[in-house]
Protein backbone atom coordinates (compact mmCIF):
# COMPACT_ATOMS: atom_id res chain seq x y z
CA UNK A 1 22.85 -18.33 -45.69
CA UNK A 2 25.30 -15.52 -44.99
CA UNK A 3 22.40 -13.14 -44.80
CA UNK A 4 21.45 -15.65 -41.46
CA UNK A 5 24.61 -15.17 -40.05
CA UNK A 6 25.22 -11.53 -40.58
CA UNK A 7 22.07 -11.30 -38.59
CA UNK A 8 22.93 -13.66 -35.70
CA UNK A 9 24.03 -12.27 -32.40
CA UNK A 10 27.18 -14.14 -31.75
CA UNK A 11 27.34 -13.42 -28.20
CA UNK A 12 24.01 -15.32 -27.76
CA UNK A 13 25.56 -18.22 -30.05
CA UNK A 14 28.84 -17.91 -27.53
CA UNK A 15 27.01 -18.19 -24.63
CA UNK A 16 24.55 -21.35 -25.95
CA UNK A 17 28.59 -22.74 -26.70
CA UNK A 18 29.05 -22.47 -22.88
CA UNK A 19 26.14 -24.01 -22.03
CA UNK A 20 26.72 -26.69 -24.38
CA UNK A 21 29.94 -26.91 -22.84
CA UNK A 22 28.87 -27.10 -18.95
CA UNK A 23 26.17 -30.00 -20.07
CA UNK A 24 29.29 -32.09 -21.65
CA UNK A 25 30.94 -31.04 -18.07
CA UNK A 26 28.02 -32.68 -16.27
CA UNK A 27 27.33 -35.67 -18.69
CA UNK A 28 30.99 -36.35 -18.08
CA UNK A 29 31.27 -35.96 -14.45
CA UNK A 30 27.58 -37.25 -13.17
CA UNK A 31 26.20 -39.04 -16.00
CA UNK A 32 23.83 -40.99 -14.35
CA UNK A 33 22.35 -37.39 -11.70
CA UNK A 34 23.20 -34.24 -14.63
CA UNK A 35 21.24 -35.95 -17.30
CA UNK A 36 18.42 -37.25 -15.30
CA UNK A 37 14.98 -36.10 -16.39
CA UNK A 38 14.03 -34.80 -12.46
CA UNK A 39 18.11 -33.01 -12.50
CA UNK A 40 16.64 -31.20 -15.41
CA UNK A 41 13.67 -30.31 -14.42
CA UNK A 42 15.33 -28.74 -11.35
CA UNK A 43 17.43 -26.48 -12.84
CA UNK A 44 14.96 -25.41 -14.70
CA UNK A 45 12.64 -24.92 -11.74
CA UNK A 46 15.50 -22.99 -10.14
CA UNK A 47 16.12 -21.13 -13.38
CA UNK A 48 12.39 -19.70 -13.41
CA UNK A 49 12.36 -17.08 -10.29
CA UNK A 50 15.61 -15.47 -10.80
CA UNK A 51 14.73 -15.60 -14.63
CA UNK A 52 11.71 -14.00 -14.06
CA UNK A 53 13.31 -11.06 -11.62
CA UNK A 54 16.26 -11.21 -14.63
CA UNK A 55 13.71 -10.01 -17.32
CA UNK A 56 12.24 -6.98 -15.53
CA UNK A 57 15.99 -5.86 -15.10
CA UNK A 58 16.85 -6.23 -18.63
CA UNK A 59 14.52 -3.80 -19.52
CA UNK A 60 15.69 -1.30 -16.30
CA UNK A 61 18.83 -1.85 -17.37
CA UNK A 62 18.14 -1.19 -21.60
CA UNK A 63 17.15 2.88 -20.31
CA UNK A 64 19.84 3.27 -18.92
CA UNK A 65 19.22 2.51 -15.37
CA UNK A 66 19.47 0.00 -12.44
CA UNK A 67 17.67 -1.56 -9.69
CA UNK A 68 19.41 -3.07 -6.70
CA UNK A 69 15.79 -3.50 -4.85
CA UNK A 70 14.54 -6.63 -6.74
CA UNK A 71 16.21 -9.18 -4.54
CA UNK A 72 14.24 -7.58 -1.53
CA UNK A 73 10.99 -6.78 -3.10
CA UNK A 74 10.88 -10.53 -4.06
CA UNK A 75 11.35 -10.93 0.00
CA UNK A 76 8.88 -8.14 0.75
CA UNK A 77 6.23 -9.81 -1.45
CA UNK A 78 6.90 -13.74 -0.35
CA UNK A 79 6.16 -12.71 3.40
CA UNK A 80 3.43 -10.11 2.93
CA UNK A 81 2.05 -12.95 0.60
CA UNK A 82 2.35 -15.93 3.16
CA UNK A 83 0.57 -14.19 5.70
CA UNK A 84 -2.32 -15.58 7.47
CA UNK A 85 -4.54 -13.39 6.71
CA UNK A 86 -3.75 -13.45 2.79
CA UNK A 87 -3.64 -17.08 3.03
CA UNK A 88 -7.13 -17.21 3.82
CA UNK A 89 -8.13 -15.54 0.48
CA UNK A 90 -6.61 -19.02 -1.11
CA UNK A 91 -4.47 -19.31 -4.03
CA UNK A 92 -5.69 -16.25 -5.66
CA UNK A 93 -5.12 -13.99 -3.03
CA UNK A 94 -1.31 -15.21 -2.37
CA UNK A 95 -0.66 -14.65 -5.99
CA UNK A 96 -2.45 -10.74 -6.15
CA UNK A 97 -0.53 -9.94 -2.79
CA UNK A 98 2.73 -10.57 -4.12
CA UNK A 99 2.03 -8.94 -7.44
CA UNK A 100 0.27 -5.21 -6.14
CA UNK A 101 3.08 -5.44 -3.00
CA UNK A 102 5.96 -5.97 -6.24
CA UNK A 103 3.79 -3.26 -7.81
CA UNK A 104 3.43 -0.77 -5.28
CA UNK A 105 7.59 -1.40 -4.81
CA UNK A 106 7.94 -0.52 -8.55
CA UNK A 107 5.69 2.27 -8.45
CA UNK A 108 7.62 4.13 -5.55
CA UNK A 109 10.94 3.22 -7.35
CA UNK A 110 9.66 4.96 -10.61
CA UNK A 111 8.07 7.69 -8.57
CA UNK A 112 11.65 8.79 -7.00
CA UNK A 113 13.90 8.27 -10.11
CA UNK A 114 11.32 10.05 -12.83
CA UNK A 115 9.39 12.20 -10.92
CA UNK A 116 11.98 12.89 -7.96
CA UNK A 117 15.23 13.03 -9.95
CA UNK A 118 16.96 10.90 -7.64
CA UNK A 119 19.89 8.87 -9.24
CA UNK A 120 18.86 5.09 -9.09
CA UNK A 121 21.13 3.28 -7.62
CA UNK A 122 20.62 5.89 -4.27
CA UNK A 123 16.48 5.33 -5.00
CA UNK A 124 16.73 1.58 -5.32
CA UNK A 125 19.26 0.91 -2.66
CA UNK A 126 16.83 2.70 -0.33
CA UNK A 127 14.24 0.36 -1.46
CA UNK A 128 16.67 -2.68 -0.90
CA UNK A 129 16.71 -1.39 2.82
CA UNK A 130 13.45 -0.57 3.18
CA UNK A 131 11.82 -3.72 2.21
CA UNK A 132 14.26 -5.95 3.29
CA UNK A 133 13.45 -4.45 7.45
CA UNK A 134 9.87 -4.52 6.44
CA UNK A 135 10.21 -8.00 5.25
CA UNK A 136 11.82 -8.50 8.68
CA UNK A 137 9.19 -7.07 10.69
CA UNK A 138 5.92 -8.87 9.24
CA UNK A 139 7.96 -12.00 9.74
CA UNK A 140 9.89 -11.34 12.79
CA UNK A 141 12.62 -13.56 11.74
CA UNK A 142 10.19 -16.51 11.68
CA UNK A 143 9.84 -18.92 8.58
CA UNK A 144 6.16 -18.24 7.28
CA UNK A 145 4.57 -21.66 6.50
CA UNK A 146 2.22 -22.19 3.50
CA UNK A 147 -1.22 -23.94 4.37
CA UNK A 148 -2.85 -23.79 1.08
CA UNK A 149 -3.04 -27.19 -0.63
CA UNK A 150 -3.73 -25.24 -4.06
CA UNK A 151 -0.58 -23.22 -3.75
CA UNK A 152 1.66 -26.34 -2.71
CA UNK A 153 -0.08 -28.84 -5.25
CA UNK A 154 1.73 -26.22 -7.78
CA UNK A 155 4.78 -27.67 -7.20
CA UNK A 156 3.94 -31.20 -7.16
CA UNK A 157 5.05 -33.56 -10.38
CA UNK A 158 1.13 -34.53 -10.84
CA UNK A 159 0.83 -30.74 -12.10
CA UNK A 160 3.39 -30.87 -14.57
CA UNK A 161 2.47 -30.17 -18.12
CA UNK A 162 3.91 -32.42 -20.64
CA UNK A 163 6.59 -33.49 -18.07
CA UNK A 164 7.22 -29.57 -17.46
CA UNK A 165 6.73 -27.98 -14.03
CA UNK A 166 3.90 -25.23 -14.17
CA UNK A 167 7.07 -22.59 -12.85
CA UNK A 168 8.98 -23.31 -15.92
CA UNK A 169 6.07 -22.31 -18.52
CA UNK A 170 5.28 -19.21 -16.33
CA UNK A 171 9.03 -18.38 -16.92
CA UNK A 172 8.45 -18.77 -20.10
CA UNK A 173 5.17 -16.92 -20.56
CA UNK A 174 7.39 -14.02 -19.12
CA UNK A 175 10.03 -14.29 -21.61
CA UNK A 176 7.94 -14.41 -24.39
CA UNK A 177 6.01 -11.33 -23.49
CA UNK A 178 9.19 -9.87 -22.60
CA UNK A 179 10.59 -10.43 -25.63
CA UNK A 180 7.26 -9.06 -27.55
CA UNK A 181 7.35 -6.28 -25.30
CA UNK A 182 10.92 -5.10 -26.34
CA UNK A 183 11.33 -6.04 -29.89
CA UNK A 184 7.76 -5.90 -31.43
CA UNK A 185 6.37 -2.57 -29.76
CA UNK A 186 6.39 0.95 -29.49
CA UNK A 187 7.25 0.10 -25.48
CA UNK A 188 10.49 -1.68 -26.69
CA UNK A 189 11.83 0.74 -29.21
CA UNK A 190 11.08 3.78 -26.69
CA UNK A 191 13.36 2.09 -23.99
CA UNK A 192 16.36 1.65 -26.32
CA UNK A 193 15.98 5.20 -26.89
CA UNK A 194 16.04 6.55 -23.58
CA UNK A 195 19.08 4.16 -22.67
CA UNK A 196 20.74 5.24 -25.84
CA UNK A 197 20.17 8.96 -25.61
CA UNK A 198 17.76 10.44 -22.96
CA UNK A 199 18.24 14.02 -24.49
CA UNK A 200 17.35 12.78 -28.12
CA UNK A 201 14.60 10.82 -26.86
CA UNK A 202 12.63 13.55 -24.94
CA UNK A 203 13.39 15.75 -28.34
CA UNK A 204 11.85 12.78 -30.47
CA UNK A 205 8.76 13.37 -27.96
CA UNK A 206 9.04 10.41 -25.96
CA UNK A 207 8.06 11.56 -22.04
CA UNK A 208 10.76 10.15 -20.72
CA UNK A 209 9.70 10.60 -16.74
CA UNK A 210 6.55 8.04 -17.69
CA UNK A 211 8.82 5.65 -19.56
CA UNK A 212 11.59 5.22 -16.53
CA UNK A 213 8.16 4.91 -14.51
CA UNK A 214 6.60 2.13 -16.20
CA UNK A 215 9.76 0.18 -16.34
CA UNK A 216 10.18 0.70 -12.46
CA UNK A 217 6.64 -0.55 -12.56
CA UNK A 218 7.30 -3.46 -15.09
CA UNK A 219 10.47 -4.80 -13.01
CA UNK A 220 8.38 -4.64 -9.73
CA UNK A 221 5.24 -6.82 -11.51
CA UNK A 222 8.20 -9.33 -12.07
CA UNK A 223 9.38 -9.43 -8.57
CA UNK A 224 5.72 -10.17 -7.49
CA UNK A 225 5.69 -12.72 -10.10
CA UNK A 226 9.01 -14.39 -9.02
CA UNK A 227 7.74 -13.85 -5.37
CA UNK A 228 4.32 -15.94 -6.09
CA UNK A 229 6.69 -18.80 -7.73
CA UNK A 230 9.52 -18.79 -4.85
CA UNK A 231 6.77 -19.43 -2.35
CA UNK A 232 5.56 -22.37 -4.97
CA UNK A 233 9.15 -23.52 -4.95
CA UNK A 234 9.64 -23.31 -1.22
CA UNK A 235 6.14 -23.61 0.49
CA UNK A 236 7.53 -20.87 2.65
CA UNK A 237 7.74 -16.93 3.07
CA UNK A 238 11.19 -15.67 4.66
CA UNK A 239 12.75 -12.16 4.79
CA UNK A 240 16.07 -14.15 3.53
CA UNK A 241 14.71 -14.64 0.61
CA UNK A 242 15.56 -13.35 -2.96
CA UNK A 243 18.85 -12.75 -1.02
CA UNK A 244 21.64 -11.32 -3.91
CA UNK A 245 18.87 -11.82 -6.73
CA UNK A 246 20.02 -8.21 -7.76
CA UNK A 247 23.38 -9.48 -8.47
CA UNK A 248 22.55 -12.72 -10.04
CA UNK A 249 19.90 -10.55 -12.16
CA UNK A 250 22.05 -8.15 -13.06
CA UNK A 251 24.82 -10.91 -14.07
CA UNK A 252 22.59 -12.71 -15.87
CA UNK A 253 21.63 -9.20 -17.97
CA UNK A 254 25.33 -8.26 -18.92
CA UNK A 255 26.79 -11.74 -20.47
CA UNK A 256 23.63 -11.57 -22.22
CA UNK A 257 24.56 -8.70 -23.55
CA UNK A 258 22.95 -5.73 -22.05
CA UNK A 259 25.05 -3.03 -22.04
CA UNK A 260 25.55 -1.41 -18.58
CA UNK A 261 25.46 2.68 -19.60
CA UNK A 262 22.04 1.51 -21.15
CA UNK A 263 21.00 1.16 -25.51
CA UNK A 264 21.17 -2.12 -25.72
CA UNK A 265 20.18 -5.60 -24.60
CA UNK A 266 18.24 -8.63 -25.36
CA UNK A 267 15.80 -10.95 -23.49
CA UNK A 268 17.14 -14.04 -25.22
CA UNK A 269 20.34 -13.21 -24.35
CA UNK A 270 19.39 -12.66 -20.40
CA UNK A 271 17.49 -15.65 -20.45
CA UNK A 272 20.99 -17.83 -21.80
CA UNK A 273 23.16 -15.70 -19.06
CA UNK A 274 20.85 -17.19 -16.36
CA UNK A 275 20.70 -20.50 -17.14
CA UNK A 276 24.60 -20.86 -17.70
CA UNK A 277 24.55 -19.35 -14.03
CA UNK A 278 22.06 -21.80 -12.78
CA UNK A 279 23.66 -24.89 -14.40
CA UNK A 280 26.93 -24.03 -13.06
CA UNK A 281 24.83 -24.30 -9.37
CA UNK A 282 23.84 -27.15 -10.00
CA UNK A 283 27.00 -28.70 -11.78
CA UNK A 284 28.98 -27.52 -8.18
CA UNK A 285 26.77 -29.42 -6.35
CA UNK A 286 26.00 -32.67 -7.90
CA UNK A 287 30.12 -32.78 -7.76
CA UNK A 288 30.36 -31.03 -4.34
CA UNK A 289 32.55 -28.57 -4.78
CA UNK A 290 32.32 -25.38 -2.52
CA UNK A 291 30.32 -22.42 -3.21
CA UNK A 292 33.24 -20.18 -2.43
CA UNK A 293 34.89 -21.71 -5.61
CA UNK A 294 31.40 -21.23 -7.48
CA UNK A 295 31.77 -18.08 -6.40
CA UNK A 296 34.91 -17.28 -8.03
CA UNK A 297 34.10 -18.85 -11.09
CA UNK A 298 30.59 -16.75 -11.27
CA UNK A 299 32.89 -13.58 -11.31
CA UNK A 300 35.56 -14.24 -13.52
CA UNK A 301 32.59 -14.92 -16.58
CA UNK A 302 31.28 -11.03 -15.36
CA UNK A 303 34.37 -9.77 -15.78
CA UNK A 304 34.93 -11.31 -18.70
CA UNK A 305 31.55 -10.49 -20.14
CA UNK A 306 32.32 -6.98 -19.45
CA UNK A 307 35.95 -6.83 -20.89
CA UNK A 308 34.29 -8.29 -24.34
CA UNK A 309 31.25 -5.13 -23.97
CA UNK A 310 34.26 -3.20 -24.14
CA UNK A 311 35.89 -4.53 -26.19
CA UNK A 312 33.07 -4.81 -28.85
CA UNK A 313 31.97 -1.14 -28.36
CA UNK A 314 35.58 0.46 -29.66
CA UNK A 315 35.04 -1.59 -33.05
């Protein structure tokens, strides 16, 4: 038993407290609309894109580095993908658009950080610029509507699984190999590395250029996925969307526990971060409260998150 504890993360415990916490909020508040099966299922549903996005940026943010693009590649791929010429290729071709245009995103990303030693925040706020004005142009500030049935059905209750929306198990499809990814393979162990010590790493004879690369890459395939389930979600392809997914990603990422200078992080504890943010949404809603005060509350857990990194790494 005290070997179990000694190896539980007890900020991942804390945070499963606060969502514990927020549920007795909502149970107590709006019994009858927090609790509800469909309530549920929404925040769920809700929980799944910006989950998704919040996983690729785990691992950017493990090595060490950041991207503030996702929010707009997920805008970039919904409106390239909602086009009517990609909607004629059917489901299939909606969901490959969004994933090579989140690729291709990635790839340029990686290209410019590993390749072109240029710092990341510079490379990925051009890319937040960049593909948000793209995203603008294809759509010229025009709501793209969906027309395929196969694509819309996705969101309809007669797909769910089990009483789970099809969204939800892709999100967690994506943790899962996430978590594989970073905890069971040579892929994981080499990113803690080069977020822990890039030097050490290269002199270990890890090439860490094509690491940062591939991570670029892997947070882009995430956008594309994320971009594929927001135009599920919304039957719709805008160049507003994804809008401050970078923040709420990156959010998510620290009071899970992923340290900001890089070396450490988990998926689990990403995951928790983003559902305490999304049930706090929903929890200021059902009780209509104003999203200024949401807000506010949003960034006083960041800054507390961070003040306990700190605090942790001096012990």
């Amino acid at each position: 038993m005290r070997s179990l504890i000694e190896h539980l993360d007890l900020r991942n415990l804390s945070l499963v407290g606060v969502l514990l916490i927020l549920v007795a909020v909502g149970g107590f508040t709006k019994p009858d609309e927090f609790l509800s099966v469909d309530n549920l299922q929404l925040v769920l549903t809700q929980a799944s894109v910006i989950g998704v996005v919040t996983v690729g940026v785990t691992f950017v943010i493990i090595s060490g580095g950041i991207d503030l693009s996702v929010g707009a590649i997920v805008a970039l791929a919904s409106v390239w993908a909602t086009t009517v010429a990609t909607q004629e290729y059917g489901l299939g071709g909606i969901l490959l658009c969004a994933v090579l245009v989140g690729l291709a995103c990635g790839l340029v990303n990686g290209l410019l950080i590993a390749f072109g030693g240029m710092v990341p925040f510079i490379a990925t706020l051009a890319m937040l610029a960049s593909a948000r004005g793209l995203a603008l142009q294809i759509t010229d500030g025009k709501t793209q509507v969906v027309e395929v049935t196969s694509v819309l059905d996705l969101g309809l209750p007669d797909a769910y699984v089990l009483g789970v929306p099809p969204l939800v198990l892709v999100f967690a499809a994506v943790v899962a190999v996430g978590w594989l990814l970073l905890n069971r393979t040579t892929f994981g162990r080499r990113t803690v590395a080069v977020g822990g010590n890039p030097e050490a790493a290269r002199l270990a004879g890890i090439d860490v250029k094509r690491q940062r690369l591939m991570l670029y890459l892997l947070s882009g395939l995430c956008c594309g996925i994320a971009a594929f389930l927001l135009v599920v979600l919304t039957g719709s392809g805008q160049n507003t969307n994804g809008n401050l997914y970078e923040l709420d990603a990156i959010a998510a990422a620290i009071i899970g526990g992923t340290l900001l200078t890089g070396g450490r992080g988990t998926i689990v504890g990403s995951v928790l971060g983003v559902l305490v943010f999304t049930t706090i949404t929903n929890l200021f809603a059902l009780n209509n409260l104003q999203s200024d005060v949401q807000q506010i509350a949003k960034g006083a857990i960041i800054v507390a998150a961070v003040l306990i990194q700190r605090r942790t790494a001096r012990t």
